[in-house]
C-alpha atoms as a PDB file:
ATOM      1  CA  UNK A   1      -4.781  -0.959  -7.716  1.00  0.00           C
ATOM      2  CA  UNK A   2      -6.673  -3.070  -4.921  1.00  0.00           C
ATOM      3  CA  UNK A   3      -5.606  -3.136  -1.377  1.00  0.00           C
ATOM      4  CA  UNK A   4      -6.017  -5.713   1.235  1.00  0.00           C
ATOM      5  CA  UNK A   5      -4.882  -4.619   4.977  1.00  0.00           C
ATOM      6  CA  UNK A   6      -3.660  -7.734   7.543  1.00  0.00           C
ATOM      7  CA  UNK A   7      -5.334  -6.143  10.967  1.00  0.00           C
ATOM      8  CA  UNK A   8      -3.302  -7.585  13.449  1.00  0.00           C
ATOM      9  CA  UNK A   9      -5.691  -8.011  17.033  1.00  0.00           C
ATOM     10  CA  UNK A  10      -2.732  -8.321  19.957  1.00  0.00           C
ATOM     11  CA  UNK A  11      -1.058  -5.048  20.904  1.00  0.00           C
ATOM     12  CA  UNK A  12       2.157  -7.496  22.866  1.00  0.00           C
ATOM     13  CA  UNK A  13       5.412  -6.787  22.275  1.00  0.00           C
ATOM     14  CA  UNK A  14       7.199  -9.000  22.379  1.00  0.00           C
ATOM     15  CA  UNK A  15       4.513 -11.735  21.150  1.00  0.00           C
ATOM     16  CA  UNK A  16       3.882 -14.293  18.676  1.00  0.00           C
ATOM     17  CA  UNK A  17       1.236 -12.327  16.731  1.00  0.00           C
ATOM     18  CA  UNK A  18       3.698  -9.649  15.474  1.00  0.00           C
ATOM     19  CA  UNK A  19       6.095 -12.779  13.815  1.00  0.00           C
ATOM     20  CA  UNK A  20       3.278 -14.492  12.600  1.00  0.00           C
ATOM     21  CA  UNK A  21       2.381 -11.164  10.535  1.00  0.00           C
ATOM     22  CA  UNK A  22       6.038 -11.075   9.519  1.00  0.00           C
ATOM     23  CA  UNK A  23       6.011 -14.224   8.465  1.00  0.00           C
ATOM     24  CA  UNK A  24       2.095 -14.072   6.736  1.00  0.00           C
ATOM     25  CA  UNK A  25       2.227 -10.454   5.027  1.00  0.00           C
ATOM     26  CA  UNK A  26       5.031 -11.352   2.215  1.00  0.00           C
ATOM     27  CA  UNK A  27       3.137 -14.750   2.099  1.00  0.00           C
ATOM     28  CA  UNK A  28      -0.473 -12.669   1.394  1.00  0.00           C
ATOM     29  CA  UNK A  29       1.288 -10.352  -1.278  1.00  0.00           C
ATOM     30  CA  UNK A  30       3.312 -13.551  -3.030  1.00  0.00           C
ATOM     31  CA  UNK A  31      -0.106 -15.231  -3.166  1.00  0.00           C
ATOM     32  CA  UNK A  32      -1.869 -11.766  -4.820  1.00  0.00           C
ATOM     33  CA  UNK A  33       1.165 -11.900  -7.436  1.00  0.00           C
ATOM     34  CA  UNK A  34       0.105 -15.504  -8.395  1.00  0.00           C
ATOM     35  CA  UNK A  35      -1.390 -15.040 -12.035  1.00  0.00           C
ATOM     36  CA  UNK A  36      -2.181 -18.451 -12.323  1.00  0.00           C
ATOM     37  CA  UNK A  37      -5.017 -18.554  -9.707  1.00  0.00           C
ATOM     38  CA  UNK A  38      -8.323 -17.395  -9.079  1.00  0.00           C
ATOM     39  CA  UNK A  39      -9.834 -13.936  -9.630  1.00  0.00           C
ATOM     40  CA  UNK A  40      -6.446 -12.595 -10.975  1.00  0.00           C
ATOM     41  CA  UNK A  41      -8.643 -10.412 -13.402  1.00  0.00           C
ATOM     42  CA  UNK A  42      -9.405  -8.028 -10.549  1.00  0.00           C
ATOM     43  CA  UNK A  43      -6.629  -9.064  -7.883  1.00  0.00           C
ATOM     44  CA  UNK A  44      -3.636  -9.599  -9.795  1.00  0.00           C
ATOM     45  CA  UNK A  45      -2.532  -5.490  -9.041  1.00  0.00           C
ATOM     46  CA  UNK A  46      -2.904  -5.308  -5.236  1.00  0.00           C
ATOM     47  CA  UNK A  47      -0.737  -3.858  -2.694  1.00  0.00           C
ATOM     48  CA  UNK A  48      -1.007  -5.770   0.992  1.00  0.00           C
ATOM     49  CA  UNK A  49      -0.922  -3.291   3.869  1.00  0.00           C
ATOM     50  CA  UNK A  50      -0.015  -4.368   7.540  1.00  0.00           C
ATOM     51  CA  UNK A  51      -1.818  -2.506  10.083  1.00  0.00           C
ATOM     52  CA  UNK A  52       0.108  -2.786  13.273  1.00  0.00           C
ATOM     53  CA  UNK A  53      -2.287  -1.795  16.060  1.00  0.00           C
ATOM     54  CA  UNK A  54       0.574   0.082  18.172  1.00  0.00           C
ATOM     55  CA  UNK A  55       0.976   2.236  15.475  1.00  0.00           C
ATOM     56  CA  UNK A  56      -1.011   5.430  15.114  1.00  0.00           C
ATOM     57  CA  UNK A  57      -4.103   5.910  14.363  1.00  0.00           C
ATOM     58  CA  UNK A  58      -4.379   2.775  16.460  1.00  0.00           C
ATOM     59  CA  UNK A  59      -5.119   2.237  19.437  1.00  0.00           C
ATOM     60  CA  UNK A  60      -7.912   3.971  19.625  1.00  0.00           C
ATOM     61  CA  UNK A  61      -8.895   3.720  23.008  1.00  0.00           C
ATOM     62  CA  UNK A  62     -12.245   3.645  24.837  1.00  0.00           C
ATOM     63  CA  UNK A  63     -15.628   4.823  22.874  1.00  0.00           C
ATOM     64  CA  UNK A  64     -16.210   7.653  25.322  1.00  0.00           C
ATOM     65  CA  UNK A  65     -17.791  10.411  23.199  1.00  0.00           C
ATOM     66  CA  UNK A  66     -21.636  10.169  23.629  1.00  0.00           C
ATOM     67  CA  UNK A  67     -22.853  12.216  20.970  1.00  0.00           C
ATOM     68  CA  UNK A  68     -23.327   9.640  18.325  1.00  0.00           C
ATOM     69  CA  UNK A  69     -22.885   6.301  17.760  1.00  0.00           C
ATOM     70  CA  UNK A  70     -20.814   4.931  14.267  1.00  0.00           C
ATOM     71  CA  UNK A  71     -24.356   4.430  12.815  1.00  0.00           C
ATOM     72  CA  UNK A  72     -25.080   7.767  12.374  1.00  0.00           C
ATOM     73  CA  UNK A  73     -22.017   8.651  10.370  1.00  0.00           C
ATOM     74  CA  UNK A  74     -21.676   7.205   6.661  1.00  0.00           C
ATOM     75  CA  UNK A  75     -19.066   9.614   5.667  1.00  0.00           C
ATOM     76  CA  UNK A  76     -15.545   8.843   7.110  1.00  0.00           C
ATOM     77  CA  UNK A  77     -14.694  12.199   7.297  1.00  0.00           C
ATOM     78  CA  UNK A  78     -17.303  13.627   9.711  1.00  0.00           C
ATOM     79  CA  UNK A  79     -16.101  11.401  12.755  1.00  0.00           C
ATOM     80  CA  UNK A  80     -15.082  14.132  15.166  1.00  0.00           C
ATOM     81  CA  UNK A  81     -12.286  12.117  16.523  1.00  0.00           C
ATOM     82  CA  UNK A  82      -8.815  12.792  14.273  1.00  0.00           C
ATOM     83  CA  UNK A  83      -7.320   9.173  15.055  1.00  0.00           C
ATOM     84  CA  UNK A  84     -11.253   7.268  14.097  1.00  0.00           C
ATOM     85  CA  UNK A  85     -11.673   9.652  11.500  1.00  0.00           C
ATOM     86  CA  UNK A  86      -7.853   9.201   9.891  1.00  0.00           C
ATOM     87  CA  UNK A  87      -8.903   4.982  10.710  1.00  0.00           C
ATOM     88  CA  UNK A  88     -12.195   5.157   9.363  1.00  0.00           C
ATOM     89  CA  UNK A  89     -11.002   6.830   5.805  1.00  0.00           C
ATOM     90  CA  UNK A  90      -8.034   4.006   5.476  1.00  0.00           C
ATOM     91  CA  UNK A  91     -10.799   1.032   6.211  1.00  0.00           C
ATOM     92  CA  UNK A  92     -12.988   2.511   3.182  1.00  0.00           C
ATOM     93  CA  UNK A  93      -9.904   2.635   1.003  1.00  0.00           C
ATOM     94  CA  UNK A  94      -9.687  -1.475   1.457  1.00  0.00           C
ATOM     95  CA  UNK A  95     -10.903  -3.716  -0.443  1.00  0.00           C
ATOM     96  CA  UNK A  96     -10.112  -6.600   1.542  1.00  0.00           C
ATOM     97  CA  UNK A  97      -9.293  -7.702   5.188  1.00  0.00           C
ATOM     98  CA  UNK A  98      -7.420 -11.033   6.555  1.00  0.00           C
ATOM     99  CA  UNK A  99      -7.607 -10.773  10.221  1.00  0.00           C
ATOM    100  CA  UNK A 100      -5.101 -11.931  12.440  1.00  0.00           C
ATOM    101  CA  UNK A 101      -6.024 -12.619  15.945  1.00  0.00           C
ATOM    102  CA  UNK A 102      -5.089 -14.605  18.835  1.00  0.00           C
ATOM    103  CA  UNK A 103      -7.276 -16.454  21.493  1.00  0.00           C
ATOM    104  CA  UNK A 104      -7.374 -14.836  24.623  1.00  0.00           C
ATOM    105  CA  UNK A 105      -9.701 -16.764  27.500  1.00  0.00           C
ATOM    106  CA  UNK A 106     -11.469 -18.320  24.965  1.00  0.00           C
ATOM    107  CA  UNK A 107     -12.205 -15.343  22.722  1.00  0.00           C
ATOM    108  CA  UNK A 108     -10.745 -12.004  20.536  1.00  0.00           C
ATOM    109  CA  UNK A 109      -8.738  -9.570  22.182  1.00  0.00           C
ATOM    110  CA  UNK A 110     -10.735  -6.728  23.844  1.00  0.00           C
ATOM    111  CA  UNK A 111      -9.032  -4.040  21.942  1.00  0.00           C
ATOM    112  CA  UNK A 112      -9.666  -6.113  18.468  1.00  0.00           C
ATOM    113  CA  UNK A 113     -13.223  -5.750  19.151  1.00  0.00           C
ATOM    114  CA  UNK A 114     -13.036  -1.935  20.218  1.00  0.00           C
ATOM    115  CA  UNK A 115     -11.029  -1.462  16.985  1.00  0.00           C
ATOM    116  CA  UNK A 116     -14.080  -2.854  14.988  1.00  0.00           C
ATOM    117  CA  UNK A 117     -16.895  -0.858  17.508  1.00  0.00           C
ATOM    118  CA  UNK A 118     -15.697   2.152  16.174  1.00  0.00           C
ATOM    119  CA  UNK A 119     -16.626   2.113  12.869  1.00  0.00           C
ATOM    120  CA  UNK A 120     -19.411   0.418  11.348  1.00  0.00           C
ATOM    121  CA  UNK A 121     -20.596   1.690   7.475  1.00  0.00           C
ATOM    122  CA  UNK A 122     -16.930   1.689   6.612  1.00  0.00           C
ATOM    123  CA  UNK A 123     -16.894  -2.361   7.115  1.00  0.00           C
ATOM    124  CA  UNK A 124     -19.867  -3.457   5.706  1.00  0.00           C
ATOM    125  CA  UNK A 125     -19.355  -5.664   2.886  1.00  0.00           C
ATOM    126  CA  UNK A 126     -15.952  -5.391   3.262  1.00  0.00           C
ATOM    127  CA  UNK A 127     -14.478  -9.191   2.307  1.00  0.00           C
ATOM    128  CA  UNK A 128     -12.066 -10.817   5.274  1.00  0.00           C
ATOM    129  CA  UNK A 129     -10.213 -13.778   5.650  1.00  0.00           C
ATOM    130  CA  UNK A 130     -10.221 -15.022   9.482  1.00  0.00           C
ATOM    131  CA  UNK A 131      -6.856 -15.716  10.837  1.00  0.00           C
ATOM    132  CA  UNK A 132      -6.286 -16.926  14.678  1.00  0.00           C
ATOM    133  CA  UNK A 133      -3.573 -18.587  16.537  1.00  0.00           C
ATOM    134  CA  UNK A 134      -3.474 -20.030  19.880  1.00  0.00           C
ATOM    135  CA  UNK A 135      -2.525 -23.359  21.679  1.00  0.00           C
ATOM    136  CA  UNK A 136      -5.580 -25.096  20.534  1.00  0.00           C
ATOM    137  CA  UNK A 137      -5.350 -22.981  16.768  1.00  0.00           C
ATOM    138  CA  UNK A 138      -7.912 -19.987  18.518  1.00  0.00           C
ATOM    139  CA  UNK A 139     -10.925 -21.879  16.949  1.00  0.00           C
ATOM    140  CA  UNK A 140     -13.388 -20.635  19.789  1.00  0.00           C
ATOM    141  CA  UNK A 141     -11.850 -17.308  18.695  1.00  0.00           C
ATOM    142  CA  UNK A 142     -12.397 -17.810  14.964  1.00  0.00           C
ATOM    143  CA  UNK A 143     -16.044 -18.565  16.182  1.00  0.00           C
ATOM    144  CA  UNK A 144     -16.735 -15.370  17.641  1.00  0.00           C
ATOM    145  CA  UNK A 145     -15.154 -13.407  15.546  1.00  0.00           C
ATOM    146  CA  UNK A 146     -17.222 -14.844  12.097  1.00  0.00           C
ATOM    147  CA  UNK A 147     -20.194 -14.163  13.864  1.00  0.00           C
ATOM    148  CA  UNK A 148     -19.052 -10.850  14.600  1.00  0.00           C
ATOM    149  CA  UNK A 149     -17.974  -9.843  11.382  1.00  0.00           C
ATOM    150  CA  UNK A 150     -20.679 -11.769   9.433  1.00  0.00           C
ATOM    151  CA  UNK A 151     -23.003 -10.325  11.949  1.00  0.00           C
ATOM    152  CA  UNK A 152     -23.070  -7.048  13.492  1.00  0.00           C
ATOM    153  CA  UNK A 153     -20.573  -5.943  10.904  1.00  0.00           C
ATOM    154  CA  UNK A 154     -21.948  -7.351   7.893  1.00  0.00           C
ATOM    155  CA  UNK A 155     -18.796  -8.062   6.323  1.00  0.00           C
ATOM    156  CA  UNK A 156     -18.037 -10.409   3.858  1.00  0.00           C
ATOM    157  CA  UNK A 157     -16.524 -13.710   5.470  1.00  0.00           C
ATOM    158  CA  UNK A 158     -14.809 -16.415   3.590  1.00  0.00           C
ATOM    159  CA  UNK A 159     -15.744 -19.495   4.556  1.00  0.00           C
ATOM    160  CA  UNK A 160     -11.940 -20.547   4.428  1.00  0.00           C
ATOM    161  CA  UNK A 161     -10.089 -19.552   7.496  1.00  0.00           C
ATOM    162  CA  UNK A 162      -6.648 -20.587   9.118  1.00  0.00           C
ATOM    163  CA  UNK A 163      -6.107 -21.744  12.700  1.00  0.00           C
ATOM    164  CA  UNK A 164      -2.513 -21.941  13.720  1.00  0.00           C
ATOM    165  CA  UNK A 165      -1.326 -24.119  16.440  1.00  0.00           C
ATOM    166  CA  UNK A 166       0.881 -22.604  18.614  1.00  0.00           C
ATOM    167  CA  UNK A 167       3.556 -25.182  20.046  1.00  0.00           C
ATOM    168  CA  UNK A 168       3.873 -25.414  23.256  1.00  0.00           C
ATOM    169  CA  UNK A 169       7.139 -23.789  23.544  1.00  0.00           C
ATOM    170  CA  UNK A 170       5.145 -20.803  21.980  1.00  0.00           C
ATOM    171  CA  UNK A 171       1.876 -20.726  23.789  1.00  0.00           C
ATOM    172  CA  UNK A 172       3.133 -21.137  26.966  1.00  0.00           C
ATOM    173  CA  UNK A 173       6.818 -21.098  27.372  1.00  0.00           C
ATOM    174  CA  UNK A 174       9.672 -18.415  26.546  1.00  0.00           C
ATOM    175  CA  UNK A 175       9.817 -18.350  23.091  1.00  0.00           C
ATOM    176  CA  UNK A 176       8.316 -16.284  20.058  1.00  0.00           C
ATOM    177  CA  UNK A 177       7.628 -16.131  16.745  1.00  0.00           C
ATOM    178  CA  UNK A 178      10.843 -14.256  15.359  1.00  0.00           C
ATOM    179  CA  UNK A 179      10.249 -11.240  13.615  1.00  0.00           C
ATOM    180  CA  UNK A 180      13.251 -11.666  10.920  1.00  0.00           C
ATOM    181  CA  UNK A 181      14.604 -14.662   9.298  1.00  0.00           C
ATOM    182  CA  UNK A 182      13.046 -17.909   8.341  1.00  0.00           C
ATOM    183  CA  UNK A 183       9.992 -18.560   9.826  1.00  0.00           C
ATOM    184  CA  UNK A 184       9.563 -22.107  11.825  1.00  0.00           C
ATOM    185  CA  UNK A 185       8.602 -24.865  10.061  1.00  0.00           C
ATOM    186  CA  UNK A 186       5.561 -25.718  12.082  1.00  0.00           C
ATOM    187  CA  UNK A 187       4.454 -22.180  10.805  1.00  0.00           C
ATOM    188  CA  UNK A 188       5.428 -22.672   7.056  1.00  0.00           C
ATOM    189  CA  UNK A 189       3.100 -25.854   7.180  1.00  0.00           C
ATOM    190  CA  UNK A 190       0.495 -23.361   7.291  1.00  0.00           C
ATOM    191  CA  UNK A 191       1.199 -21.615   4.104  1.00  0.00           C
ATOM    192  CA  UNK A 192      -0.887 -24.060   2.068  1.00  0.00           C
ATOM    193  CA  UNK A 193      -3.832 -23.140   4.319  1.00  0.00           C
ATOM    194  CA  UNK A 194      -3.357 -19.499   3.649  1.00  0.00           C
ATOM    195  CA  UNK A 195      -2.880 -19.593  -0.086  1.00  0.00           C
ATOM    196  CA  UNK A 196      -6.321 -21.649  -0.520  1.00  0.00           C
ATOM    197  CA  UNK A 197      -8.056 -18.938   2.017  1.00  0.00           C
ATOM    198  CA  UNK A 198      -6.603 -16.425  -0.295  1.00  0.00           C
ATOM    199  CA  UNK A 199      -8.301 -17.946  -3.148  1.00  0.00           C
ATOM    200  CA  UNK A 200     -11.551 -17.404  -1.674  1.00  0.00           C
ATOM    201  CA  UNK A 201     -10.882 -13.564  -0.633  1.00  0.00           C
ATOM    202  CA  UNK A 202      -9.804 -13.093  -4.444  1.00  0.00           C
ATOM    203  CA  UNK A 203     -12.947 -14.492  -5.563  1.00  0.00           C
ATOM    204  CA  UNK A 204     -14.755 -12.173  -3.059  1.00  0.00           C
ATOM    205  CA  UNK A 205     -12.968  -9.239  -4.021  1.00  0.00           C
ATOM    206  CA  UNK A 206     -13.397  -9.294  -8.009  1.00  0.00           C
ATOM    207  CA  UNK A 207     -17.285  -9.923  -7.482  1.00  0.00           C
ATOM    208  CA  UNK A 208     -17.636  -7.020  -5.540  1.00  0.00           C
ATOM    209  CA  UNK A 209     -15.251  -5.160  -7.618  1.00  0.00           C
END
């Protein structure tokens, strides 16, 4: 069986990121399901994982220990930290990544970027699908992060990404992306976007595969 993990980049609770990964992880594993579409050879049997970043073995706070750098370690066991090490052994069990992340000041969340700083063997070549959201759809954010993970990381980036508009109501008033029930219809529009980024990651997956 493959597995593809949805990282979600904003640690806020309440916040729109955590209903927008309720609403996008059933639509991810639907879209794996789909035996009629590309890649289904290799990506038919996969089982979509949500990492929630305020769960444990995230967050996992400041690189502090001085002793090495991620470079030096290409086994996932030998990190001497327990919560990188227990991170780092889950990332090389994936096959796939769709990252969700909103735009904060014109970029990725600071602890999105220390989540990815800790590691660095265990993501390379790794295939992702770039998710953001934000008032404007986070497209400075999707920026950034591409070159980041296409970069530095030397992941595997689909060239199909999403960009979700947040309404206004959303990015700056009172109300959120509910975590239950039907999402809003302004998100389901979205769903075609998704699939045909999905597409892509299959594709990416199976070659590697």
């Amino acid at each position: 069986m493959f597995k593809v993990a949805l990282l979600l980049g904003s640690l806020r609770r309440p916040g729109n990121g955590i209903g927008i990964a309720s609403w996008l992880t059933p639509v991810l594993r639907e879209a794996f399901q789909d035996y009629r579409t590309a890649g289904t050879a290799c990506t038919a049997n996969t089982n979509v994982v949500f990492v929630d970043p305020t769960k444990p073995p995230l967050p996992l706070g400041p690189l502090v220990d001085g002793t090495h750098v991620p470079f030096d370690i290409r086994d996932p066991t030998k990190h001497p930290n327990p919560s990188v090490r227990d991170f780092a052994t889950f990332v090389s069990s994936v096959d796939g990544f769709v990252v969700l992340s909103p735009e904060y000041n014109g970029s990725y969340p600071g602890e999105l970027k220390n989540t990815f700083d800790h590691l660095y063997w265990e993501w390379r070549s790794k295939p992702v699908i770039v998710v953001t959201y934000g008032g404007g759809g986070g497209t400075r954010c999707a920026g950034l992060l591409r070159s980041l993970l296409g970069g530095s990381m030397k992941m595997r980036v689909a060239e199909e990404g999403v960009a979700i508009k947040l309404p206004r109501s959303h990015s700056g008033g009172t109300e959120k992306v509910p975590t239950e029930g039907p999402a809003p219809d302004w998100l389901e529009a979205y769903r075609p976007e998704v699939l045909k980024a999905v597409e892509e990651l299959k594709r990416l997956i199976a070659a590697k595969a």
